[in-house]
PDB file of N, CA and C in Angstrom:
ATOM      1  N   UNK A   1      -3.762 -31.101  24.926  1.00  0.00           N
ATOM      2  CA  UNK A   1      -3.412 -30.403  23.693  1.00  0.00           C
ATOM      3  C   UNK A   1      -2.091 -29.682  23.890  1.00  0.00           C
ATOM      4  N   UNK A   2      -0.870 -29.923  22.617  1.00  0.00           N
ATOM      5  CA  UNK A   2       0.282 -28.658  23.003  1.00  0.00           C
ATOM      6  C   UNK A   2      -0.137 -27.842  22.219  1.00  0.00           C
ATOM      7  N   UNK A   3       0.854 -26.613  22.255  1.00  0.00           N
ATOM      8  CA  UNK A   3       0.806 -24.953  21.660  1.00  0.00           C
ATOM      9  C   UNK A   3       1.645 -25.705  20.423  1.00  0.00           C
ATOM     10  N   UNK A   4       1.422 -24.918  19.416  1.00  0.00           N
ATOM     11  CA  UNK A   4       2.573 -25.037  17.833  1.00  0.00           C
ATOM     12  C   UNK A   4       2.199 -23.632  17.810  1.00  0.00           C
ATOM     13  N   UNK A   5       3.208 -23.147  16.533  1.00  0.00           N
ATOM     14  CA  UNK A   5       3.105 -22.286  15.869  1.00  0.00           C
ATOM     15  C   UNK A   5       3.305 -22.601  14.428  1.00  0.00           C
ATOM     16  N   UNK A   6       2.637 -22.014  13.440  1.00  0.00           N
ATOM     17  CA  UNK A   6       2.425 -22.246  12.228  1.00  0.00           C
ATOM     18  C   UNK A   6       2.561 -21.120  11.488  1.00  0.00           C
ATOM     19  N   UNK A   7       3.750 -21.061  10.861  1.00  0.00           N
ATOM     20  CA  UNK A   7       4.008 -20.229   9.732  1.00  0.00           C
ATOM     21  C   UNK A   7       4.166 -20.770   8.747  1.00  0.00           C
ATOM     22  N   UNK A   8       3.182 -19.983   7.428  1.00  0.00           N
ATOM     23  CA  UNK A   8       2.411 -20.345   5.817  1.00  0.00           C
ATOM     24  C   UNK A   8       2.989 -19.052   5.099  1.00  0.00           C
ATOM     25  N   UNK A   9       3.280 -19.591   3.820  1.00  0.00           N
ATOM     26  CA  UNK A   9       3.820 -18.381   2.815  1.00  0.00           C
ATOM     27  C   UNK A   9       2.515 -18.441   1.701  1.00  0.00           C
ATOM     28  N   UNK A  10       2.217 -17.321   1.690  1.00  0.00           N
ATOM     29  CA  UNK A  10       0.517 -17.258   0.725  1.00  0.00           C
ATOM     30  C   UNK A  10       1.478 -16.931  -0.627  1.00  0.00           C
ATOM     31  N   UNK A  11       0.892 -17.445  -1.774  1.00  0.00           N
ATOM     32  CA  UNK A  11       1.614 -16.926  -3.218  1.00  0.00           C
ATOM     33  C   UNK A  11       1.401 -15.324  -3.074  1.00  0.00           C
ATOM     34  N   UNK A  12       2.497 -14.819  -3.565  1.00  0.00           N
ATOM     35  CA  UNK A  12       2.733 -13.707  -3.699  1.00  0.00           C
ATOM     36  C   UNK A  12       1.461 -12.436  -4.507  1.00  0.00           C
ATOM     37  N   UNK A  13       0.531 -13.500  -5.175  1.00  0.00           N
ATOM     38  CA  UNK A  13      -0.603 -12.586  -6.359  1.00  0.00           C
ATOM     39  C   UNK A  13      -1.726 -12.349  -4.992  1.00  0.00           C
ATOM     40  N   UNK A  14      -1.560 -13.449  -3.891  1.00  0.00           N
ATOM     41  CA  UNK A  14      -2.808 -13.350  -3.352  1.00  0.00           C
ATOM     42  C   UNK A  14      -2.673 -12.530  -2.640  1.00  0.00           C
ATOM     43  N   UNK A  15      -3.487 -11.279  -2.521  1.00  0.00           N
ATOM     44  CA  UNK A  15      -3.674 -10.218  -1.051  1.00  0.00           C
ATOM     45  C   UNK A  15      -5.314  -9.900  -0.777  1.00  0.00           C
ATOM     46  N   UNK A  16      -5.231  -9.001  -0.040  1.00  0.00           N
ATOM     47  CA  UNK A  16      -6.522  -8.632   0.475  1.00  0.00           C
ATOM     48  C   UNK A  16      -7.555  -9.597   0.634  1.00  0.00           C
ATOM     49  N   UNK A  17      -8.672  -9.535  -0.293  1.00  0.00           N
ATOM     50  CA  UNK A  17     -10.196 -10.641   0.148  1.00  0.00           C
ATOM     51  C   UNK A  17      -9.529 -12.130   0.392  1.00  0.00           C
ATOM     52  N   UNK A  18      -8.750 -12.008  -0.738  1.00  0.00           N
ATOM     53  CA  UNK A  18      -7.874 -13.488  -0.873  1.00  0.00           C
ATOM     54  C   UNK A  18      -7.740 -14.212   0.204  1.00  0.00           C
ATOM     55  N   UNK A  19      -6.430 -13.175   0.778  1.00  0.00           N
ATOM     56  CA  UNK A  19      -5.556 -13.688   1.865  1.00  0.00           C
ATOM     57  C   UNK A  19      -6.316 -13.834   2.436  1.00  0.00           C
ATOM     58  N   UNK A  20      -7.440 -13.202   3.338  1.00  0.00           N
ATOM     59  CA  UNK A  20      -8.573 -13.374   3.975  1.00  0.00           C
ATOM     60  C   UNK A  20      -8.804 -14.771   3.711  1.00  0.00           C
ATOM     61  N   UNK A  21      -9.230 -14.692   2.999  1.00  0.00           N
ATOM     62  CA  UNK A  21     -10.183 -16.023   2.468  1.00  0.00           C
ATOM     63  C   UNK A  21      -9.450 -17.534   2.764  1.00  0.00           C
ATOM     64  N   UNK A  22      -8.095 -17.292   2.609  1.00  0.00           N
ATOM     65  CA  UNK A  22      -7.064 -18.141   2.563  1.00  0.00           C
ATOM     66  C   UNK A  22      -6.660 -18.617   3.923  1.00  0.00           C
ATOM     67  N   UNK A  23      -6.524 -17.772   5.279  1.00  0.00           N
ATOM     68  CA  UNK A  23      -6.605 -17.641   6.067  1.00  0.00           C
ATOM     69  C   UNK A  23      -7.447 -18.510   7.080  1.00  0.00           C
ATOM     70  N   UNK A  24      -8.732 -18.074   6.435  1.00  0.00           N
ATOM     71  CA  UNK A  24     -10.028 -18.910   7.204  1.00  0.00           C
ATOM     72  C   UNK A  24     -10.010 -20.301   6.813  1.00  0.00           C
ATOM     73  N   UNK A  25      -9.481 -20.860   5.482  1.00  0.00           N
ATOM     74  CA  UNK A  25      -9.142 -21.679   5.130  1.00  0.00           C
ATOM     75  C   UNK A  25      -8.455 -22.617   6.162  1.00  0.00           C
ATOM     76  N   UNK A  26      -7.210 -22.422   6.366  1.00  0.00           N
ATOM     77  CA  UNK A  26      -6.284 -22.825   7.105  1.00  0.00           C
ATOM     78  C   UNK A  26      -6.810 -22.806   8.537  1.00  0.00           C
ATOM     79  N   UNK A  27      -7.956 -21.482   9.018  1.00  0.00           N
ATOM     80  CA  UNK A  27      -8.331 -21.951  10.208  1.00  0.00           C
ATOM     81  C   UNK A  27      -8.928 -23.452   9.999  1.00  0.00           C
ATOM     82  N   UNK A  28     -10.475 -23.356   9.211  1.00  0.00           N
ATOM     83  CA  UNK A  28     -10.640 -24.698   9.349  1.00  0.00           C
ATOM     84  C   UNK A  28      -9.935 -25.602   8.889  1.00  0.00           C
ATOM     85  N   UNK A  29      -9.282 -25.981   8.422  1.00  0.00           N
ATOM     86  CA  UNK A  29      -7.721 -26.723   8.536  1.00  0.00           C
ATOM     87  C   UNK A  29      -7.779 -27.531   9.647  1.00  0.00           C
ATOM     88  N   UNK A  30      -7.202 -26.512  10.780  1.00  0.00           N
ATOM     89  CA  UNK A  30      -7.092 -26.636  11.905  1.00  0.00           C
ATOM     90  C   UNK A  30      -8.579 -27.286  12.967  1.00  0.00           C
ATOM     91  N   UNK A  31      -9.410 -27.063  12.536  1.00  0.00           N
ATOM     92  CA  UNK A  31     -10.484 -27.196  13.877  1.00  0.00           C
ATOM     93  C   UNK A  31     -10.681 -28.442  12.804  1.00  0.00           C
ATOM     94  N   UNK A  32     -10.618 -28.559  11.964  1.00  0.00           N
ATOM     95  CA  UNK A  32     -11.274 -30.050  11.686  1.00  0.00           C
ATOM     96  C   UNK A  32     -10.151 -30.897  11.835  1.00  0.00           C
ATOM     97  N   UNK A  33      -9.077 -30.741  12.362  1.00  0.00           N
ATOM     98  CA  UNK A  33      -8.327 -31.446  13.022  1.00  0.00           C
ATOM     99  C   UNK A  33      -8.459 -32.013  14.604  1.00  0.00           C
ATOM    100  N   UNK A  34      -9.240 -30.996  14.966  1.00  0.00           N
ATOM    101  CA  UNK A  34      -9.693 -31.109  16.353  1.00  0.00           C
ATOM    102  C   UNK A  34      -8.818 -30.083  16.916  1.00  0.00           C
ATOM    103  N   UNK A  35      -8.565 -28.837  16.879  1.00  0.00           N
ATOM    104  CA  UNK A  35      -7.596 -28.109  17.465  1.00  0.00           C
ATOM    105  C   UNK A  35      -8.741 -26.332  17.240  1.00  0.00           C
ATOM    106  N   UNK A  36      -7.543 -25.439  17.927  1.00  0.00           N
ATOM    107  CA  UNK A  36      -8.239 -24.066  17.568  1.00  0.00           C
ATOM    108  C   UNK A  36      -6.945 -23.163  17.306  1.00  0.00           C
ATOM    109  N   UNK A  37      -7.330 -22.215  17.138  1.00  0.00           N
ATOM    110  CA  UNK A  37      -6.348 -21.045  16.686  1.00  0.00           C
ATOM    111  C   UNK A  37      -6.094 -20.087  17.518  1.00  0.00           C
ATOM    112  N   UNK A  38      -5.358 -19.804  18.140  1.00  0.00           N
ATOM    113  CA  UNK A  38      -5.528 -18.657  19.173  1.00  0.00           C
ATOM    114  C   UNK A  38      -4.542 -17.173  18.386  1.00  0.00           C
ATOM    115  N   UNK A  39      -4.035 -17.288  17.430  1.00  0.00           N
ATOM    116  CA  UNK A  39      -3.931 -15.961  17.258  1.00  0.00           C
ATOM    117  C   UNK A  39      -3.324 -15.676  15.777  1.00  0.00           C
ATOM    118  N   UNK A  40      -3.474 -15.127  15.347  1.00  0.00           N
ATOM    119  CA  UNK A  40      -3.577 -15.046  13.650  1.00  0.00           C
ATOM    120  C   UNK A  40      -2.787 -13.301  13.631  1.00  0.00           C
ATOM    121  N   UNK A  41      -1.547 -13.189  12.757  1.00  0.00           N
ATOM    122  CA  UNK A  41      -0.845 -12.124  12.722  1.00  0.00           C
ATOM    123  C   UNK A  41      -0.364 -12.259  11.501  1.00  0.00           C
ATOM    124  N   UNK A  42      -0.816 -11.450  10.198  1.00  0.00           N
ATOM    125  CA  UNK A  42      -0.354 -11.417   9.160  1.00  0.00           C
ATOM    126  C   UNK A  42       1.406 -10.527   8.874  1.00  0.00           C
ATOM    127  N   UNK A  43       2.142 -10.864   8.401  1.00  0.00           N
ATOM    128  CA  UNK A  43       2.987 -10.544   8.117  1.00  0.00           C
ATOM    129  C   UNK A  43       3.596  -9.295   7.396  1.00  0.00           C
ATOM    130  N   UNK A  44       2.609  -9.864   6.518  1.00  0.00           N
ATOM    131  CA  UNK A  44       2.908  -8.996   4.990  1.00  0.00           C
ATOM    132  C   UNK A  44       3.191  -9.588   3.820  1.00  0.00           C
ATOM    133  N   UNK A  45       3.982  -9.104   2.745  1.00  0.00           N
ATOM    134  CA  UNK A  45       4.830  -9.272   1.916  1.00  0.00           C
ATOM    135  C   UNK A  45       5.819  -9.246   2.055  1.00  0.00           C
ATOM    136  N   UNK A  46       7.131 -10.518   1.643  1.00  0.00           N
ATOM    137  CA  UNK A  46       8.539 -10.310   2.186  1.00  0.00           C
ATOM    138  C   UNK A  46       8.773 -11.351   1.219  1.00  0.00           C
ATOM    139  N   UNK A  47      10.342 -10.735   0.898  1.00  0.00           N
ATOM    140  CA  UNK A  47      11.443 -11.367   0.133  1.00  0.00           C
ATOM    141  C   UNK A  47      11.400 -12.668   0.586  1.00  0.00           C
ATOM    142  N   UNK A  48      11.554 -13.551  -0.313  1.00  0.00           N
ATOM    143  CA  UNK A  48      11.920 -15.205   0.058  1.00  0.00           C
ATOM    144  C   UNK A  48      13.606 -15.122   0.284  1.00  0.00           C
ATOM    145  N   UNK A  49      13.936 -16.795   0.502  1.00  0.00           N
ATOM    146  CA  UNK A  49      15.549 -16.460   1.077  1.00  0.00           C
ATOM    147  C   UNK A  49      15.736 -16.913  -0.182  1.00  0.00           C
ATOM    148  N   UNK A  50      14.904 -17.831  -0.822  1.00  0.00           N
ATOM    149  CA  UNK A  50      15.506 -18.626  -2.625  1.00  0.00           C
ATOM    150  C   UNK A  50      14.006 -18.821  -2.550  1.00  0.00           C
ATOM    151  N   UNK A  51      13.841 -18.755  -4.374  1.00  0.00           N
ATOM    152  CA  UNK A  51      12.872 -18.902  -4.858  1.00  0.00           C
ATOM    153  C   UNK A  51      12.266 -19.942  -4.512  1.00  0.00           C
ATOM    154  N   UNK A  52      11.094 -20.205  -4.255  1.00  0.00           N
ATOM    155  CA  UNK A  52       9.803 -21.552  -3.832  1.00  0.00           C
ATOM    156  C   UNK A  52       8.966 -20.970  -5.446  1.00  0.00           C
ATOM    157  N   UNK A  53       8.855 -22.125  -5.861  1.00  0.00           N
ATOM    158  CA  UNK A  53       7.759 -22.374  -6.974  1.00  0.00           C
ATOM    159  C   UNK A  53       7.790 -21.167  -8.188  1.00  0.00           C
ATOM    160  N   UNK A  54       9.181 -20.890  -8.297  1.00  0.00           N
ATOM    161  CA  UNK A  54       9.345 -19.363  -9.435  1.00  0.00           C
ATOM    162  C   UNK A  54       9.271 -18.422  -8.590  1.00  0.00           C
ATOM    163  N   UNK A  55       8.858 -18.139  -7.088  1.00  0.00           N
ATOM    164  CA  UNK A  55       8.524 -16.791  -6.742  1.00  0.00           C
ATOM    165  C   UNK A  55       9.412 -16.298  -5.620  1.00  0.00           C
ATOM    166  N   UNK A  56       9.903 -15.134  -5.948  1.00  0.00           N
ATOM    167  CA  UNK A  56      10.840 -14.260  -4.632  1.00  0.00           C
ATOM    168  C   UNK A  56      10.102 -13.656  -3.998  1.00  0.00           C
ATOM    169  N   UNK A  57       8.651 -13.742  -3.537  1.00  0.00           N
ATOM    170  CA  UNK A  57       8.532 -13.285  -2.468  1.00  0.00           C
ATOM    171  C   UNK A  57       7.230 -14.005  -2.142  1.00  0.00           C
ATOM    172  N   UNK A  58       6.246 -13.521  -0.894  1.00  0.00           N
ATOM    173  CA  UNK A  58       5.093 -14.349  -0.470  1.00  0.00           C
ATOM    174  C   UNK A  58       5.011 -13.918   1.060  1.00  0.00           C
ATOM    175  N   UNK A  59       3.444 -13.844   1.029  1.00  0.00           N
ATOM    176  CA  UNK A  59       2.432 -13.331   1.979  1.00  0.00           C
ATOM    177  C   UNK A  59       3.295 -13.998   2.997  1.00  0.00           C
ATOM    178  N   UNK A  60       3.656 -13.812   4.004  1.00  0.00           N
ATOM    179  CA  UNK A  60       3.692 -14.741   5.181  1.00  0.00           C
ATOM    180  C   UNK A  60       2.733 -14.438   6.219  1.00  0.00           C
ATOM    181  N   UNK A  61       2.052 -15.357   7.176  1.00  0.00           N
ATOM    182  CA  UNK A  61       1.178 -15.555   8.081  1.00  0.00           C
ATOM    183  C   UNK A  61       2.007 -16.730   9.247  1.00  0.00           C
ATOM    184  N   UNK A  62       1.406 -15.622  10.280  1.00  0.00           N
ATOM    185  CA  UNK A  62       2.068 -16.982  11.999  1.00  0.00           C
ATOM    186  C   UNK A  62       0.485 -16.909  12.468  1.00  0.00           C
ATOM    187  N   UNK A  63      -0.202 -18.260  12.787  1.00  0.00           N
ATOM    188  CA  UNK A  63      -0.720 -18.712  13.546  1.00  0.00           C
ATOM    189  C   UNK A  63      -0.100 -19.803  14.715  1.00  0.00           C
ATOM    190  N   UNK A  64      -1.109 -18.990  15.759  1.00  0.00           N
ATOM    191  CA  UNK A  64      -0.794 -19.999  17.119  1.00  0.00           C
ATOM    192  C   UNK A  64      -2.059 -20.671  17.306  1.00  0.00           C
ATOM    193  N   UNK A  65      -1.820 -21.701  17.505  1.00  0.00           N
ATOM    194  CA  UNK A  65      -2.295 -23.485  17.444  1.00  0.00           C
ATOM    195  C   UNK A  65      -2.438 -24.063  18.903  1.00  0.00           C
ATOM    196  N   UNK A  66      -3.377 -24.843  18.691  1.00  0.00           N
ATOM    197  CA  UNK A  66      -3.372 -25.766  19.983  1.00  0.00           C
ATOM    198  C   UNK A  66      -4.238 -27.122  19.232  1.00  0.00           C
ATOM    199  N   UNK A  67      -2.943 -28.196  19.718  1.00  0.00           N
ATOM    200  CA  UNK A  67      -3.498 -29.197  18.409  1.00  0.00           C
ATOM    201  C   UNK A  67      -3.069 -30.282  19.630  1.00  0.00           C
ATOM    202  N   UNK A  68      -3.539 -31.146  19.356  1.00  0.00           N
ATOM    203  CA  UNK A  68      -2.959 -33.124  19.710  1.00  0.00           C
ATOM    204  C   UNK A  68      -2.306 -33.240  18.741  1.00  0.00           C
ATOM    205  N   UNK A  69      -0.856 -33.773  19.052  1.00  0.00           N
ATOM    206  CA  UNK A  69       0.070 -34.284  18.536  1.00  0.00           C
ATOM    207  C   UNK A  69      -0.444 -35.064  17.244  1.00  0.00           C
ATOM    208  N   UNK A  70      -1.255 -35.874  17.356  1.00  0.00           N
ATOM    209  CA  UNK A  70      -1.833 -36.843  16.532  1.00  0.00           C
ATOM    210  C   UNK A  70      -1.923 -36.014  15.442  1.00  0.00           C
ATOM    211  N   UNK A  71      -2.711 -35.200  15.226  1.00  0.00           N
ATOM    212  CA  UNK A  71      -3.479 -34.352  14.015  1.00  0.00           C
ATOM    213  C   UNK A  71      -2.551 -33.557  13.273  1.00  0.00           C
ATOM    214  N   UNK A  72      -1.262 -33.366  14.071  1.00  0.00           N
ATOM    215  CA  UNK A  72       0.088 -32.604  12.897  1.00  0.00           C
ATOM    216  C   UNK A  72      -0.367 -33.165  11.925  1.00  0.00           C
ATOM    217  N   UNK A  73      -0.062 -34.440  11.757  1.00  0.00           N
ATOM    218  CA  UNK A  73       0.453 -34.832  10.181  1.00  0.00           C
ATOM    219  C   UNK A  73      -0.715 -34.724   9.635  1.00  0.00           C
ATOM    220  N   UNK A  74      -2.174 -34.540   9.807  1.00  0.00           N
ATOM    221  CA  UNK A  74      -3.442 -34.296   9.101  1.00  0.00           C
ATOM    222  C   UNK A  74      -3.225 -32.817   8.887  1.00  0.00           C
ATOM    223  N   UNK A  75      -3.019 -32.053   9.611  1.00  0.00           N
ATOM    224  CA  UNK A  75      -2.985 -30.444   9.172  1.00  0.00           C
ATOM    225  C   UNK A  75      -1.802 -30.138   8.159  1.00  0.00           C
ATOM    226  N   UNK A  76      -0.989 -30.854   8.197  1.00  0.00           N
ATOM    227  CA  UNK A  76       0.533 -30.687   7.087  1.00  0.00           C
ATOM    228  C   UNK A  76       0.024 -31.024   6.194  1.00  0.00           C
ATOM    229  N   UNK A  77      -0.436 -32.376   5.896  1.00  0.00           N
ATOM    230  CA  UNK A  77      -1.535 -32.879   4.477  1.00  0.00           C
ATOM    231  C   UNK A  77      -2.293 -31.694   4.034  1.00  0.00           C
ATOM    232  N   UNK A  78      -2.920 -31.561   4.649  1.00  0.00           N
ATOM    233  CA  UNK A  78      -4.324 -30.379   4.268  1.00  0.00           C
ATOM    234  C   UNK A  78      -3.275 -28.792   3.842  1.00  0.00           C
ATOM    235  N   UNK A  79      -2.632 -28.534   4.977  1.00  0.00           N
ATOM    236  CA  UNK A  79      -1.941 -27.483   3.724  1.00  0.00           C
ATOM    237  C   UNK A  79      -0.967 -27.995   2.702  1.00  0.00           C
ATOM    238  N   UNK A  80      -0.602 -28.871   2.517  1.00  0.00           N
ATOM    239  CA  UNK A  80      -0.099 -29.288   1.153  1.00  0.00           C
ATOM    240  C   UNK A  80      -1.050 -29.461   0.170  1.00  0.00           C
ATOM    241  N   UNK A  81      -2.171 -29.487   0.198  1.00  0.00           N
ATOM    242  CA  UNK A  81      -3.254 -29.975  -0.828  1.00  0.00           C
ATOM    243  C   UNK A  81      -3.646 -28.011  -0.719  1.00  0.00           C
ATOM    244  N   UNK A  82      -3.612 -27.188  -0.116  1.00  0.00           N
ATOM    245  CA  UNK A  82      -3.760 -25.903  -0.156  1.00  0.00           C
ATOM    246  C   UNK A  82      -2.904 -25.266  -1.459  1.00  0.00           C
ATOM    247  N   UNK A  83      -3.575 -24.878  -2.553  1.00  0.00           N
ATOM    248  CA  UNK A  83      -2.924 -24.831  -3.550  1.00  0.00           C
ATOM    249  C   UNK A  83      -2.394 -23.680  -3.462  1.00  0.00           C
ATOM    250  N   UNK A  84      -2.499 -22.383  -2.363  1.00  0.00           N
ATOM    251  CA  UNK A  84      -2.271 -20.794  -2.425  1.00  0.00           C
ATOM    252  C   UNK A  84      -1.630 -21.137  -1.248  1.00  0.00           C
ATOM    253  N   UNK A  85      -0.995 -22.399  -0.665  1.00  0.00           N
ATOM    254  CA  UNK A  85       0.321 -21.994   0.417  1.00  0.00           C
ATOM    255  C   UNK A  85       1.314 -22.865  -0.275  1.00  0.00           C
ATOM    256  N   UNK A  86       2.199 -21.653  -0.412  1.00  0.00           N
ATOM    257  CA  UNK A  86       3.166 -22.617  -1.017  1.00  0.00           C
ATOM    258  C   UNK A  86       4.632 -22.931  -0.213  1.00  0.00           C
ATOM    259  N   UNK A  87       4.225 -23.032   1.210  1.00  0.00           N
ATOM    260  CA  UNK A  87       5.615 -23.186   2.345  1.00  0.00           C
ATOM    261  C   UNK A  87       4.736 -23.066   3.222  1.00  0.00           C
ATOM    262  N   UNK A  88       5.278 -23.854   4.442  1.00  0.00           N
ATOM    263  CA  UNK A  88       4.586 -24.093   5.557  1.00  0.00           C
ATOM    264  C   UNK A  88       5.614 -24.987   6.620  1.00  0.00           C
ATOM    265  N   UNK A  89       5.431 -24.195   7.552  1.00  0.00           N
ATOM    266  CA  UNK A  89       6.402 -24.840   9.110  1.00  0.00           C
ATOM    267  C   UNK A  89       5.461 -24.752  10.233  1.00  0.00           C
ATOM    268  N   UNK A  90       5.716 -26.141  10.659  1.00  0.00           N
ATOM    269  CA  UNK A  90       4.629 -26.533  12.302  1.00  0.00           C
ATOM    270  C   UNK A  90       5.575 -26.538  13.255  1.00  0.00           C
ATOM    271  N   UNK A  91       5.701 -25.605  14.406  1.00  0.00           N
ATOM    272  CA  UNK A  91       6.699 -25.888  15.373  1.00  0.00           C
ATOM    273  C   UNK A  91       6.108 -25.836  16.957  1.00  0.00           C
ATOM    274  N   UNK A  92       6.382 -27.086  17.301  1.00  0.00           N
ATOM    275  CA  UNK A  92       5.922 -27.076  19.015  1.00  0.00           C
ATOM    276  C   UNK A  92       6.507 -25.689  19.701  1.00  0.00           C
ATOM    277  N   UNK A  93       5.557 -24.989  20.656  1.00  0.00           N
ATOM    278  CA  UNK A  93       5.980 -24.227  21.476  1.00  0.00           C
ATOM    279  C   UNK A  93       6.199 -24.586  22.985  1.00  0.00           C
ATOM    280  N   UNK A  94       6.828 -24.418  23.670  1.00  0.00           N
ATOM    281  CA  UNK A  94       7.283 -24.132  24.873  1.00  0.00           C
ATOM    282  C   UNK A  94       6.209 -23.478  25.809  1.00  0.00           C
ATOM    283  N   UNK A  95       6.057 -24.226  26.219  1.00  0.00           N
ATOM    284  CA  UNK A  95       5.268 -23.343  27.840  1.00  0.00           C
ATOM    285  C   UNK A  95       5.616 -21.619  27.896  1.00  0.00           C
ATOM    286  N   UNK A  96       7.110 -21.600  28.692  1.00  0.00           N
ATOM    287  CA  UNK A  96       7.832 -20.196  28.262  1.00  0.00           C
ATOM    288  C   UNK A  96       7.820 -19.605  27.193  1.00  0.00           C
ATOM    289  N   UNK A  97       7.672 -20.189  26.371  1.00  0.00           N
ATOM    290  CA  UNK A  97       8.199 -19.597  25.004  1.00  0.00           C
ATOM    291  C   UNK A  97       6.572 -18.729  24.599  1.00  0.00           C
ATOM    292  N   UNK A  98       5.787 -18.922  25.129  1.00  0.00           N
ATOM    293  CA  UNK A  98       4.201 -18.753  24.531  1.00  0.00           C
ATOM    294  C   UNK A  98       3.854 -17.524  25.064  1.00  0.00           C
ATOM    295  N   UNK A  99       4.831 -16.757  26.171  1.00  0.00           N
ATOM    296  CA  UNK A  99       4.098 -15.810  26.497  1.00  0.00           C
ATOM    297  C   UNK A  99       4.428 -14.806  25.268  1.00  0.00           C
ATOM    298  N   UNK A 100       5.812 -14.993  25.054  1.00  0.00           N
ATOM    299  CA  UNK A 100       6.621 -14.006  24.404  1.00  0.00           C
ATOM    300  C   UNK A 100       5.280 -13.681  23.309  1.00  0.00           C
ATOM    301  N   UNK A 101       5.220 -12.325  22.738  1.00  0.00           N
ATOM    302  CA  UNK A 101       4.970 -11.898  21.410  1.00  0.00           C
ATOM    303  C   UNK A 101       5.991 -11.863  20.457  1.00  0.00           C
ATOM    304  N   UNK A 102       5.487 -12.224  19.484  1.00  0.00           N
ATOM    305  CA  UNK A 102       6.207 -12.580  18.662  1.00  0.00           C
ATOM    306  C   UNK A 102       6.264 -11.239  17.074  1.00  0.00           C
ATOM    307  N   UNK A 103       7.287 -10.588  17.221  1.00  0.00           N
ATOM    308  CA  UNK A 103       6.831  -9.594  16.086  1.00  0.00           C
ATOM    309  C   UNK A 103       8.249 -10.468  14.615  1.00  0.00           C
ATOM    310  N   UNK A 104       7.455  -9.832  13.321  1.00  0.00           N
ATOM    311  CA  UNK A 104       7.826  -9.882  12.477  1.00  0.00           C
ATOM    312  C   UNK A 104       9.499  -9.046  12.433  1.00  0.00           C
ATOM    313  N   UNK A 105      10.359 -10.420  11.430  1.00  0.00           N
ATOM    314  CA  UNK A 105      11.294 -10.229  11.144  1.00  0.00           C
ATOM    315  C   UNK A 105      11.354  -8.461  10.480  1.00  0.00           C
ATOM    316  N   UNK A 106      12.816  -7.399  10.403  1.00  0.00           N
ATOM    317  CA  UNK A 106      12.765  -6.611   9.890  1.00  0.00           C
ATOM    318  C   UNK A 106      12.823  -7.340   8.066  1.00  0.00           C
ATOM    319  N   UNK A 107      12.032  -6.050   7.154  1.00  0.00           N
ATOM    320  CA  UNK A 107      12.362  -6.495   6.270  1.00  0.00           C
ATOM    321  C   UNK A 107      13.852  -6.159   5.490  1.00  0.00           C
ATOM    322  N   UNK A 108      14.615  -6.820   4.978  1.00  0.00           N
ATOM    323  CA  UNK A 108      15.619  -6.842   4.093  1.00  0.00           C
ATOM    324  C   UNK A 108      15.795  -5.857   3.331  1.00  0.00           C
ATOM    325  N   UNK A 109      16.822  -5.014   3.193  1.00  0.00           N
ATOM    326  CA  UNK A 109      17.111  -3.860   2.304  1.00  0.00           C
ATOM    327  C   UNK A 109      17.500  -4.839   0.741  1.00  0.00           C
ATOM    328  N   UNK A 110      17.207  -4.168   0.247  1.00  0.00           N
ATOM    329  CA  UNK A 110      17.082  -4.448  -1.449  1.00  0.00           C
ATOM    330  C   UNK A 110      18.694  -3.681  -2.231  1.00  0.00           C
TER     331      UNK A 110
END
């Protein structure tokens, strides 16, 4: 299995039980891919860089992944059919790169 990391932009209306809800979603996503989740760090709310789907802003979420190569393109499907993510990036991690913690971008002055 390699490490990915997976960052999802939740529509901007969804918070709290939602996002929750949305969340677990995307875990099983993942395990019915044959993979697991090792760490789930919500973001927040943050400015988009250009509008996605009418909206300037959206939940962002980083999960860390441990998937077979094979099953990317089944987990990209499945959040595209996720009607409350509306952006999504799968990126292989690095051996090195995995210890690092990873904190959230500052947010953008307005």
């Amino acid at each position: 299995m390699r490490s990915y990391e997976l960052v999802f932009i939740v529509h901007p209306d969804v918070d709290g039980d939602d996002l929750t809800a949305v969340t677990e979603t995307v875990k099983n996503l993942v395990e019915r891919s044959g993979g697991k989740v090792t760490q789930v760090k919500p973001w927040g709310l943050r400015r988009l860089a250009y509008p996605i789907q009418e909206q300037r802003e959206g939940q962002y979420v980083l999960m860390g992944l441990e998937l077979e190569s094979q099953a990317v393109a089944e987990l990209e499907r499945g959040l595209g059919l996720t009607e409350q993510v509306i952006r999504h990036l799968i990126v292989s991690v690095e051996a090195e790169e995995e210890k690092k913690d990873v904190e959230p971008p500052e947010p953008v002055a307005e």
